[in-house]
PDB file of N, CA and C in Angstrom:
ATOM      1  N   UNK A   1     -80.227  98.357 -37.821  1.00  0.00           N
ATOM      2  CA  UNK A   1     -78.833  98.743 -37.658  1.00  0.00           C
ATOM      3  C   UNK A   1     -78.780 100.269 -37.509  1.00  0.00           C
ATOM      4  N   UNK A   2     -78.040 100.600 -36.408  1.00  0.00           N
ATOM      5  CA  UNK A   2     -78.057 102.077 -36.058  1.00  0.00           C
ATOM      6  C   UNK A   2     -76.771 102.915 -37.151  1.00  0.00           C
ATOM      7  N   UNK A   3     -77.356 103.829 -36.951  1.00  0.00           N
ATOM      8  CA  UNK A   3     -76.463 104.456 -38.127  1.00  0.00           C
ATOM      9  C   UNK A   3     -74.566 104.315 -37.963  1.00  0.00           C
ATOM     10  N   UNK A   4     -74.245 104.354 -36.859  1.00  0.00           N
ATOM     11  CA  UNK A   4     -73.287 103.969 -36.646  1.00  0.00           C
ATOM     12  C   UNK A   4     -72.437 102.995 -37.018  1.00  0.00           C
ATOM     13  N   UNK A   5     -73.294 101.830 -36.763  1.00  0.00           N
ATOM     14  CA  UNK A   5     -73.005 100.944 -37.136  1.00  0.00           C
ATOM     15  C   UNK A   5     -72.359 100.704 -38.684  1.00  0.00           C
ATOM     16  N   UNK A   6     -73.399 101.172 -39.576  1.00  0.00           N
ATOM     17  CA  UNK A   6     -73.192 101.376 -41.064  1.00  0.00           C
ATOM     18  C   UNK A   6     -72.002 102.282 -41.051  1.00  0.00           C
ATOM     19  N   UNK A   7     -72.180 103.561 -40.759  1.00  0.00           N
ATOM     20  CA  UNK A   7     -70.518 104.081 -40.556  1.00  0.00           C
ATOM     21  C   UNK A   7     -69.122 103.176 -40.089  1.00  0.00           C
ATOM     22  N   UNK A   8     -69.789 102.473 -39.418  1.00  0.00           N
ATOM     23  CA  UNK A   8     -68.368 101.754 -38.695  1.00  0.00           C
ATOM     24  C   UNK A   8     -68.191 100.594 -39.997  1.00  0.00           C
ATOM     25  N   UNK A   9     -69.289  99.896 -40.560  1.00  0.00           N
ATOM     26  CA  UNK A   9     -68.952  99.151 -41.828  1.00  0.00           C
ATOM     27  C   UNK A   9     -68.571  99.796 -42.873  1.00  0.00           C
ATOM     28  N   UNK A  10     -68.417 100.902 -43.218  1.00  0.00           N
ATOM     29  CA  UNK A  10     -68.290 101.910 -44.405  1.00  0.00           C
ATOM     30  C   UNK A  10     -66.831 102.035 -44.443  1.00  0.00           C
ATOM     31  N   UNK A  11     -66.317 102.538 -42.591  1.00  0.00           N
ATOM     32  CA  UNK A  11     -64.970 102.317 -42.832  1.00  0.00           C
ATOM     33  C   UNK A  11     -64.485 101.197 -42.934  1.00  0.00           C
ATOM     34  N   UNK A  12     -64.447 100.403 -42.603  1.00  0.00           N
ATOM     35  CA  UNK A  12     -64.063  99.051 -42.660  1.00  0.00           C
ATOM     36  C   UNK A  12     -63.627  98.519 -43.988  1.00  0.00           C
ATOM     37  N   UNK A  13     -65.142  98.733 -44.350  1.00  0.00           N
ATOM     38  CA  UNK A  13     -64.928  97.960 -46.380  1.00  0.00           C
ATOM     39  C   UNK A  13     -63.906  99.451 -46.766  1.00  0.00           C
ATOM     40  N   UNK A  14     -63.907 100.720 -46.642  1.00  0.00           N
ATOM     41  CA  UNK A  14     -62.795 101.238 -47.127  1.00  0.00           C
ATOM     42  C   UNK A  14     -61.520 100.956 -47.085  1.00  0.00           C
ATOM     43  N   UNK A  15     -61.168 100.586 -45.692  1.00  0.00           N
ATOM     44  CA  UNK A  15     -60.321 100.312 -45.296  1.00  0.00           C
ATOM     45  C   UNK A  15     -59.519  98.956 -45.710  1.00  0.00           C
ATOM     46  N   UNK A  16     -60.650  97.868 -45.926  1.00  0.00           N
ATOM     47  CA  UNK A  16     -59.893  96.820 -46.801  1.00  0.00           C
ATOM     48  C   UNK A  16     -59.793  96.798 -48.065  1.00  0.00           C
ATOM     49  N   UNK A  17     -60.752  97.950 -48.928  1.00  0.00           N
ATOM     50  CA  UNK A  17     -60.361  98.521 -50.229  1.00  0.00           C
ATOM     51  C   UNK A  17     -58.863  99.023 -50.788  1.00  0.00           C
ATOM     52  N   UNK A  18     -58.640  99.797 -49.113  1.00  0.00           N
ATOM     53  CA  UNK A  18     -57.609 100.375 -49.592  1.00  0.00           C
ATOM     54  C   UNK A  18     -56.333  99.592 -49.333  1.00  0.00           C
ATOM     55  N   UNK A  19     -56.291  98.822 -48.209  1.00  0.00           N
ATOM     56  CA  UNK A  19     -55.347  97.797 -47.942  1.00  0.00           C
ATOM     57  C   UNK A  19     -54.918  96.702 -49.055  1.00  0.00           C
ATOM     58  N   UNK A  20     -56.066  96.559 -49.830  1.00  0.00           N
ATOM     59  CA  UNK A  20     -55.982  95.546 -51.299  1.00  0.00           C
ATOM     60  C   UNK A  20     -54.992  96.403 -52.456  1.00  0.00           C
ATOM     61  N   UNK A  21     -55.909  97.938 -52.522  1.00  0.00           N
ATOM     62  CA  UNK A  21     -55.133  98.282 -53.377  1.00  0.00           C
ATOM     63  C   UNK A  21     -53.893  98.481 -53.224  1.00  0.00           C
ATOM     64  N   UNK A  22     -53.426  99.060 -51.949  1.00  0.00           N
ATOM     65  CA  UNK A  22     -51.535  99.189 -51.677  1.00  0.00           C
ATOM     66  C   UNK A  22     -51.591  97.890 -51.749  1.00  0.00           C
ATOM     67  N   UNK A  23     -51.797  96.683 -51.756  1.00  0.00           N
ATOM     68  CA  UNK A  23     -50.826  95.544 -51.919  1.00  0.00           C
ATOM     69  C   UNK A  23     -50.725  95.498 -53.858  1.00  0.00           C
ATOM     70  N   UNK A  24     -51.437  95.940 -54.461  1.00  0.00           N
ATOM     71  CA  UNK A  24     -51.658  95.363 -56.181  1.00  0.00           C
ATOM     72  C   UNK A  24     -50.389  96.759 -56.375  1.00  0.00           C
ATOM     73  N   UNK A  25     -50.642  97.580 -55.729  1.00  0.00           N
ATOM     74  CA  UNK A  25     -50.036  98.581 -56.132  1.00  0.00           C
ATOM     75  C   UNK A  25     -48.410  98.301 -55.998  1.00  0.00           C
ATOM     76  N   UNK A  26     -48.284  97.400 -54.436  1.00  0.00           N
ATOM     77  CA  UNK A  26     -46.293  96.939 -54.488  1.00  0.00           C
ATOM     78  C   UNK A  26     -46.210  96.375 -55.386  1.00  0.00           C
ATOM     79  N   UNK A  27     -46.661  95.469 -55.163  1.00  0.00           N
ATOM     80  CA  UNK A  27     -46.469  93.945 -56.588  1.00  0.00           C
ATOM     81  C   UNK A  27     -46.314  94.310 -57.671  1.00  0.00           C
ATOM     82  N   UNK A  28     -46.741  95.181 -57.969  1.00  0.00           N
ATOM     83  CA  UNK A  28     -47.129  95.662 -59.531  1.00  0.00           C
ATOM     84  C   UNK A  28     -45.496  96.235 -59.757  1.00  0.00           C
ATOM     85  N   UNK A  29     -45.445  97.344 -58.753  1.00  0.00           N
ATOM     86  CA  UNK A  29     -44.141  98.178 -58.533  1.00  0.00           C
ATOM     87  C   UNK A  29     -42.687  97.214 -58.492  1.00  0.00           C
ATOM     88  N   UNK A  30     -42.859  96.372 -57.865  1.00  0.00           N
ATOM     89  CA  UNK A  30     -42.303  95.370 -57.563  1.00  0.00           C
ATOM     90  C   UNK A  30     -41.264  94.709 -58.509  1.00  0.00           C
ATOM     91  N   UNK A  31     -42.850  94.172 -59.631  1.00  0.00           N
ATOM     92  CA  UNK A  31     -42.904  93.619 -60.948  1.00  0.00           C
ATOM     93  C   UNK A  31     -41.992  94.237 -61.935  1.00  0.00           C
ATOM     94  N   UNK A  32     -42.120  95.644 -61.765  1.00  0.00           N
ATOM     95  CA  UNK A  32     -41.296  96.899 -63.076  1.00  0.00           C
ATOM     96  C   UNK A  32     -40.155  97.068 -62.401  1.00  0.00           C
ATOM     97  N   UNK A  33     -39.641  97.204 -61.454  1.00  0.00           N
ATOM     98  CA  UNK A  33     -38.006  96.620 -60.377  1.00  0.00           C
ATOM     99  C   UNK A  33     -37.859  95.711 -61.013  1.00  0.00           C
ATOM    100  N   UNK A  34     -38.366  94.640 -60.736  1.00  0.00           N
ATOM    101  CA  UNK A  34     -37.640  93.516 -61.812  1.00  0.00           C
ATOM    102  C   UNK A  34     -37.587  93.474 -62.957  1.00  0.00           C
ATOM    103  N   UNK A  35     -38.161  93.978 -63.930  1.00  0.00           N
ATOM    104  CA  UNK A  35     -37.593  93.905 -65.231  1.00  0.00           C
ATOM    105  C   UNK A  35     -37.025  94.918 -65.627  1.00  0.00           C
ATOM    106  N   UNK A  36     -36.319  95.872 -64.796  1.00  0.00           N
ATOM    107  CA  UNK A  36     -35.941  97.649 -64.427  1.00  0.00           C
ATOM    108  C   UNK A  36     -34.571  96.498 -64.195  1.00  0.00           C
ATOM    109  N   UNK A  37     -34.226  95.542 -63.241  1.00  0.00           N
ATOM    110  CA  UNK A  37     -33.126  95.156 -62.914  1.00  0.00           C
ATOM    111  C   UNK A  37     -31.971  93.782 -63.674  1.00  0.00           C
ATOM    112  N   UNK A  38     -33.333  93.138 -64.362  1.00  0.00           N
ATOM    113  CA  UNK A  38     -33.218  92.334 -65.213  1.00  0.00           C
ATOM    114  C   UNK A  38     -32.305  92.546 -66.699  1.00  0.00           C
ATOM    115  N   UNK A  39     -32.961  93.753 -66.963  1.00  0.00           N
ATOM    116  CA  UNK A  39     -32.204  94.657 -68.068  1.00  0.00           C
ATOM    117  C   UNK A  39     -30.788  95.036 -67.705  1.00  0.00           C
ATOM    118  N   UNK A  40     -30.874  95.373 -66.364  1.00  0.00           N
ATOM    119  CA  UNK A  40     -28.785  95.631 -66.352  1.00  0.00           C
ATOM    120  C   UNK A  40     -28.661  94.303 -66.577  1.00  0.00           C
ATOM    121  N   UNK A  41     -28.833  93.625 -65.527  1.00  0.00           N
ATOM    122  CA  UNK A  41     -28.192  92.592 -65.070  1.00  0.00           C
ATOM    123  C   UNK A  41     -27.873  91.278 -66.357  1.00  0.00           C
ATOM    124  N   UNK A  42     -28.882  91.666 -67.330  1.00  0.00           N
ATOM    125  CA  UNK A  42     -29.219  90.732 -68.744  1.00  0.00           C
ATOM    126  C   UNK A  42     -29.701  89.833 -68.582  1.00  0.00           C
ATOM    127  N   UNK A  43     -30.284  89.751 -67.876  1.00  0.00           N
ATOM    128  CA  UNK A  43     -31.441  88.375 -67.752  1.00  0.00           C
ATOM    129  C   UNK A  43     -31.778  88.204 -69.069  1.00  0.00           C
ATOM    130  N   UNK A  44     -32.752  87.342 -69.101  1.00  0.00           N
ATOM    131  CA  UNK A  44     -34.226  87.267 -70.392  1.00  0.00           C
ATOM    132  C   UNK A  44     -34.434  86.259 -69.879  1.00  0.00           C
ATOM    133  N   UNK A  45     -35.819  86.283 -70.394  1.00  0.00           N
ATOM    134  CA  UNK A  45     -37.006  85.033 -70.818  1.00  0.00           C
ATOM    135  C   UNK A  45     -37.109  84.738 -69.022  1.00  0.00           C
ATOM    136  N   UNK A  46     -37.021  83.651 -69.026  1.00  0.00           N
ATOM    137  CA  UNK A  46     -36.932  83.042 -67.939  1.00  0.00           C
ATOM    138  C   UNK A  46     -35.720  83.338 -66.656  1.00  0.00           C
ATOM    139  N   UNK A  47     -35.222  83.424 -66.915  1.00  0.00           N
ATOM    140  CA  UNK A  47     -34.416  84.075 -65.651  1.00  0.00           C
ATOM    141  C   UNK A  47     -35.159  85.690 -65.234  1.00  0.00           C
ATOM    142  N   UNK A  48     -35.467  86.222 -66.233  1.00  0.00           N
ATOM    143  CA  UNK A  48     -35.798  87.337 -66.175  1.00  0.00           C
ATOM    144  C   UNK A  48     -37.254  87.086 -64.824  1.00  0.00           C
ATOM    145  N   UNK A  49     -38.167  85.796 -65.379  1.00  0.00           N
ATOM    146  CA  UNK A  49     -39.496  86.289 -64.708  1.00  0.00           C
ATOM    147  C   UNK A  49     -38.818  85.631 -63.153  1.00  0.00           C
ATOM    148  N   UNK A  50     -37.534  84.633 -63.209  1.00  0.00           N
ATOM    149  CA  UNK A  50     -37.497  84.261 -61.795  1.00  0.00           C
ATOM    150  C   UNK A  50     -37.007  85.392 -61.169  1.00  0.00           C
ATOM    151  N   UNK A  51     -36.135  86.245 -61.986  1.00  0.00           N
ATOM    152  CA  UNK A  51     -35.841  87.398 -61.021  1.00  0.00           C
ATOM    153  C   UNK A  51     -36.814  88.389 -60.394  1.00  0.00           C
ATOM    154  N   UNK A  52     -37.673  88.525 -61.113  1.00  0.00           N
ATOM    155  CA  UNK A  52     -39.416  89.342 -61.025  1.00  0.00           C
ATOM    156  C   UNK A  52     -39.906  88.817 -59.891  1.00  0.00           C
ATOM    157  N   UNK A  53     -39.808  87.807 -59.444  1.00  0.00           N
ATOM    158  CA  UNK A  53     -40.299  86.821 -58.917  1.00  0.00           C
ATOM    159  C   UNK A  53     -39.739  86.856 -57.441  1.00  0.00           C
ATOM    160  N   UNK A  54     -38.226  86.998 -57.518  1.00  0.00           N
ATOM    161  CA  UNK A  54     -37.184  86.903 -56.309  1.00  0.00           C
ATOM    162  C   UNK A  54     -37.355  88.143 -55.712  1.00  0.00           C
ATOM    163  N   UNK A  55     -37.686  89.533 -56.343  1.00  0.00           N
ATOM    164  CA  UNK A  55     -37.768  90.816 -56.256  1.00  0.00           C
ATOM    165  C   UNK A  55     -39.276  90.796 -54.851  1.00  0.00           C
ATOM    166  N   UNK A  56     -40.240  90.549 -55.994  1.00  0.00           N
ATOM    167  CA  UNK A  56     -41.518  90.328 -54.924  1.00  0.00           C
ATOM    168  C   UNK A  56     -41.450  89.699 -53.823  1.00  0.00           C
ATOM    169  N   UNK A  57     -40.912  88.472 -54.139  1.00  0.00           N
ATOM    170  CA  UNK A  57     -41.046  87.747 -52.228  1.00  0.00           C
ATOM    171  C   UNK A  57     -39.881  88.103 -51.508  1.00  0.00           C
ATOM    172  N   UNK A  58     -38.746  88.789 -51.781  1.00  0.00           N
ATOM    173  CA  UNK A  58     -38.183  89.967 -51.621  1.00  0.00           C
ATOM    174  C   UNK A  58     -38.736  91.050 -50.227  1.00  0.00           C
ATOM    175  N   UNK A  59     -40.310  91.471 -51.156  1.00  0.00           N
ATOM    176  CA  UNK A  59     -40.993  92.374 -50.250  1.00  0.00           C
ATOM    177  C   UNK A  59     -41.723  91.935 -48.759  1.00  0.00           C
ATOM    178  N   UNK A  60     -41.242  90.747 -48.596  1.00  0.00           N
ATOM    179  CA  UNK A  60     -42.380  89.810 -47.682  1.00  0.00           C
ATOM    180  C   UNK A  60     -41.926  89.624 -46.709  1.00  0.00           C
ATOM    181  N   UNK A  61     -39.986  90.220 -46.625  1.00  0.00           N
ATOM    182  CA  UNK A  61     -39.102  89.758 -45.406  1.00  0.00           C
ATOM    183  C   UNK A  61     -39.714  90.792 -44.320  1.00  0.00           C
ATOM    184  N   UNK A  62     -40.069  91.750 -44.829  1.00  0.00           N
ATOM    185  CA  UNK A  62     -40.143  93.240 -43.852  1.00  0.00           C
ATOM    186  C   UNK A  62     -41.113  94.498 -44.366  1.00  0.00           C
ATOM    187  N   UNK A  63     -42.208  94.584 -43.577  1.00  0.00           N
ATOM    188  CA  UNK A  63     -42.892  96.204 -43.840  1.00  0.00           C
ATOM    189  C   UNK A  63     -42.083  97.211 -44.708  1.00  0.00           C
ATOM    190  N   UNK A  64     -42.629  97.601 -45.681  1.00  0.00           N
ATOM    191  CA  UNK A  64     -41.747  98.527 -45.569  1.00  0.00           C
ATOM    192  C   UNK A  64     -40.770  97.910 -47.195  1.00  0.00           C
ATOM    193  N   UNK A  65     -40.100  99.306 -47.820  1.00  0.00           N
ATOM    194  CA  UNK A  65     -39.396  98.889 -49.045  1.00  0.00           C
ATOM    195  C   UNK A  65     -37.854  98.292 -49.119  1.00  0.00           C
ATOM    196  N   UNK A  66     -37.526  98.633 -48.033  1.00  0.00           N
ATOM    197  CA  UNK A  66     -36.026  98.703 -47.485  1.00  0.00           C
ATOM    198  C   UNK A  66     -35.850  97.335 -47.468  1.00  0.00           C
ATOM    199  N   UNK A  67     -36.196  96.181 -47.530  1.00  0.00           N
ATOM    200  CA  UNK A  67     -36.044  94.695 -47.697  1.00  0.00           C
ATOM    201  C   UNK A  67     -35.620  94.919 -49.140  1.00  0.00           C
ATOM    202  N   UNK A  68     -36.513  95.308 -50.008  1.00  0.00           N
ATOM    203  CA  UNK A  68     -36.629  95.310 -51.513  1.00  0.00           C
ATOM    204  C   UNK A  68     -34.980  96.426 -52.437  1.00  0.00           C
ATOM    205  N   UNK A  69     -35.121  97.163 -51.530  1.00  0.00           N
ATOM    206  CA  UNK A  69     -33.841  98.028 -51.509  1.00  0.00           C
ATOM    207  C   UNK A  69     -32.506  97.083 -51.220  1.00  0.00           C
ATOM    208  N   UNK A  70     -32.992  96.876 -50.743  1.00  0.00           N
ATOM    209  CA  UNK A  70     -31.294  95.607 -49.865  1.00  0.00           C
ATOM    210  C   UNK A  70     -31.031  94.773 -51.062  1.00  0.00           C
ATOM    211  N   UNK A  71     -31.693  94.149 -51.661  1.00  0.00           N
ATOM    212  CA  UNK A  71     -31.911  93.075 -52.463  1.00  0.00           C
ATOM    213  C   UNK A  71     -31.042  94.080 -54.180  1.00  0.00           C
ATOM    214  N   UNK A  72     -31.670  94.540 -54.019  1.00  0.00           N
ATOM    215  CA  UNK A  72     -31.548  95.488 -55.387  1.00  0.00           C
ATOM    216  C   UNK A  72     -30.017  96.251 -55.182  1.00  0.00           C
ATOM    217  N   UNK A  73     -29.504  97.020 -54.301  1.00  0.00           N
ATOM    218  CA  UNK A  73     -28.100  97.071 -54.184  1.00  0.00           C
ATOM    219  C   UNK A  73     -27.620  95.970 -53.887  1.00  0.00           C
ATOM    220  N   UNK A  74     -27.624  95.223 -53.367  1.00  0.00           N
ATOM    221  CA  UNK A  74     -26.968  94.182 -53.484  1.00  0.00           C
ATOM    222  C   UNK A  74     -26.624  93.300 -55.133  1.00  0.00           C
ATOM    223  N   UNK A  75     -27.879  93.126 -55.467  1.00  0.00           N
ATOM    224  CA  UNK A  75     -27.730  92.708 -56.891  1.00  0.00           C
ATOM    225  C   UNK A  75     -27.248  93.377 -57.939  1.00  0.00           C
ATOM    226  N   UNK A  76     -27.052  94.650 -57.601  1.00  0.00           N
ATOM    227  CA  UNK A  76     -26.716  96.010 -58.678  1.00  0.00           C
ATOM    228  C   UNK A  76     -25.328  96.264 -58.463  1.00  0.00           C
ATOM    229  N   UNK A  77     -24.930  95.294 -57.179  1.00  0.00           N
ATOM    230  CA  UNK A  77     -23.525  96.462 -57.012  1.00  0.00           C
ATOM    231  C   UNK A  77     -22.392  96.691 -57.651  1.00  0.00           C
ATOM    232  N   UNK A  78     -22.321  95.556 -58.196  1.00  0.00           N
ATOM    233  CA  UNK A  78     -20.941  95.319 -59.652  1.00  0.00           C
ATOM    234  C   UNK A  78     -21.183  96.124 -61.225  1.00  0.00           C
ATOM    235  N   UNK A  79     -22.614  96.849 -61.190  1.00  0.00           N
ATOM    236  CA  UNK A  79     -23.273  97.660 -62.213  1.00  0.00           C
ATOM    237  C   UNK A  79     -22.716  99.486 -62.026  1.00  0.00           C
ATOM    238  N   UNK A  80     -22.481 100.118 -61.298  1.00  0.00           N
ATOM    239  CA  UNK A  80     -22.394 100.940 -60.728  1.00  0.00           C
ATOM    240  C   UNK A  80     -23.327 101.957 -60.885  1.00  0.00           C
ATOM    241  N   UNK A  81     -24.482 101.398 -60.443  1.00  0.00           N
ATOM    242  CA  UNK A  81     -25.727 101.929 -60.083  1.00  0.00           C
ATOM    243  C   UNK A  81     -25.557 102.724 -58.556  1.00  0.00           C
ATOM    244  N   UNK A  82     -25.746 103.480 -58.409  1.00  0.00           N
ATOM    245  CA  UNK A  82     -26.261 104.297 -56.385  1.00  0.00           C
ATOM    246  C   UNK A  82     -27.792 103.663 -56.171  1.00  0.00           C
ATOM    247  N   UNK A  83     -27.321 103.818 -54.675  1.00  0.00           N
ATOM    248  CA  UNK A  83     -28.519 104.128 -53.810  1.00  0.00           C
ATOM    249  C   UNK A  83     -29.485 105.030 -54.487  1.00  0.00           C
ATOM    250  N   UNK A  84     -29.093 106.188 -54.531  1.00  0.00           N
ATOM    251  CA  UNK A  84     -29.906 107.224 -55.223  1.00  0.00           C
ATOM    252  C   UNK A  84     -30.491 106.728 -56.141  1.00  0.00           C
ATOM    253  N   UNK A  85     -29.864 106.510 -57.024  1.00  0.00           N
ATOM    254  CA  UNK A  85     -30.337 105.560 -58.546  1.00  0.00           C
ATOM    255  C   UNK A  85     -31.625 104.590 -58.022  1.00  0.00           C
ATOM    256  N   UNK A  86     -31.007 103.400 -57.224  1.00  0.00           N
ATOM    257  CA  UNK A  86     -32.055 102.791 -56.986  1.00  0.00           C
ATOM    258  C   UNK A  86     -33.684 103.182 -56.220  1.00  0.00           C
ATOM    259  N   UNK A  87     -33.159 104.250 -55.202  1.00  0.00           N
ATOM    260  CA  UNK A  87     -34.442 105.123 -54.954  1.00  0.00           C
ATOM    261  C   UNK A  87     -35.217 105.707 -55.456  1.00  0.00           C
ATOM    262  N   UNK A  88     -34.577 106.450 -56.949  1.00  0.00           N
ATOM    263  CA  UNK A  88     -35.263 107.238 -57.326  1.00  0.00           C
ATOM    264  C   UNK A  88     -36.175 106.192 -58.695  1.00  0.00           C
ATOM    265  N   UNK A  89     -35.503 105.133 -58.918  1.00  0.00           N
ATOM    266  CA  UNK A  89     -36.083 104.233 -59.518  1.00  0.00           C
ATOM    267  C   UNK A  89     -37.479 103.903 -58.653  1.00  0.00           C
ATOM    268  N   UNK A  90     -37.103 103.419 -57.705  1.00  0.00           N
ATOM    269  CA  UNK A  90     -38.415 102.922 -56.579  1.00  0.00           C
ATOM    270  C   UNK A  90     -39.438 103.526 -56.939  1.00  0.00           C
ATOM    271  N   UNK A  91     -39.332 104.923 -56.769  1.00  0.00           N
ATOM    272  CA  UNK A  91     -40.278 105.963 -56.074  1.00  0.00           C
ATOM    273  C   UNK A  91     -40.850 106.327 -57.796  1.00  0.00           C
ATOM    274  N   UNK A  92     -39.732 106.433 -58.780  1.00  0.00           N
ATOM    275  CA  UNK A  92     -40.655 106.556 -60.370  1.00  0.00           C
ATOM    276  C   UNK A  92     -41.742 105.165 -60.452  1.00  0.00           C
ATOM    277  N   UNK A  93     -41.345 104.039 -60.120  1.00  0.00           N
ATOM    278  CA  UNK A  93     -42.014 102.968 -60.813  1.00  0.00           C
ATOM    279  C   UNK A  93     -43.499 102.952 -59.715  1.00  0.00           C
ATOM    280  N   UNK A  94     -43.420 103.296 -58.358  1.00  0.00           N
ATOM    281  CA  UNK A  94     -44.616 103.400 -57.283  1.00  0.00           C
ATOM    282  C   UNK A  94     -45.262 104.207 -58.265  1.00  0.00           C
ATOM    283  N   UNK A  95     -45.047 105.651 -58.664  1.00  0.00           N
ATOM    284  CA  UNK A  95     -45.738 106.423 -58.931  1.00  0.00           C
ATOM    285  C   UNK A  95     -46.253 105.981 -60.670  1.00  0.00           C
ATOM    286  N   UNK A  96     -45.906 104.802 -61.115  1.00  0.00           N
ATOM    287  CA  UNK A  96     -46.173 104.369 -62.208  1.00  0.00           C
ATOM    288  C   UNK A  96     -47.221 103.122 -62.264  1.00  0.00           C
ATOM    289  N   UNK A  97     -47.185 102.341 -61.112  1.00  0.00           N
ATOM    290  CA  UNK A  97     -47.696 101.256 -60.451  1.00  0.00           C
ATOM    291  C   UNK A  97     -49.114 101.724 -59.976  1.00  0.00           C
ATOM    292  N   UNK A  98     -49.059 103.307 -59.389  1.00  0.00           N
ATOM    293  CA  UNK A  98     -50.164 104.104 -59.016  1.00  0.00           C
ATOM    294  C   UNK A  98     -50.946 104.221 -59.701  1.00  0.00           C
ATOM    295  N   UNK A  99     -50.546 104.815 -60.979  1.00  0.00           N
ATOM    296  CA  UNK A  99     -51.027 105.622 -62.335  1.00  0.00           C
ATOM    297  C   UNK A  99     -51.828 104.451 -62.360  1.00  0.00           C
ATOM    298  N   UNK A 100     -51.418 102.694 -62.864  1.00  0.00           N
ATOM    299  CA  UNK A 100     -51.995 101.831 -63.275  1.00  0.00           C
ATOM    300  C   UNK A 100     -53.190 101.252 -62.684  1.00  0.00           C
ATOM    301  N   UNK A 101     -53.594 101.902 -61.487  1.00  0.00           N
ATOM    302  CA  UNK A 101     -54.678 101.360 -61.296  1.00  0.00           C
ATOM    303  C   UNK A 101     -55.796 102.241 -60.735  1.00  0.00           C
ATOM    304  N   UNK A 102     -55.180 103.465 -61.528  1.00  0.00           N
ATOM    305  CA  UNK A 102     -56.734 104.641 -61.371  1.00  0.00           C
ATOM    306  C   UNK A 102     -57.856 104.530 -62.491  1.00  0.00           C
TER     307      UNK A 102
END
């Protein structure tokens, strides 16, 4: 195998390294949205994990967070939570979701 080759496999397995980890990394993020939303909303127990649950496959309509956003103002809107609110939630719990798997 020419050296290339091994380079071209090197990226590759990186590349699906890293593709694995951004997916553990939404889900995870995902996961803390829902019990981040559960708490207004007063879920528990079981409603709580179906909402956890509704949040994630949530993320599956569309690339991208803005599916997951839609879902979350929508469900928030009688709370008087913002956009802002919910963004800046997003973007704390990613960077918390991150932390968790260094």
């Amino acid at each position: 195998m020419s050296s290339f080759d091994e380079r071209e496999k090197g990226f590759e397995k990186k590349f699906a390294h890293d593709e694995e980890l951004q997916f553990k990394i939404s889900a995870r993020k995902n996961k803390y949205l829902g019990e981040w939303a559960s708490k207004i909303l007063g879920h528990k127990d079981e409603k709580e994990k179906e909402y956890i649950q509704s949040i994630i496959k949530a993320d599956f309509a569309e690339v991208g967070d803005e599916d997951v956003f839609r879902k979350l103002k929508k469900d928030l809107e009688n709370h008087n939570i913002s956009d802002e609110e919910v963004r800046n939630k997003m973007n704390e719990l990613n960077e918390k979701a991150k932390a968790d798997f260094k």
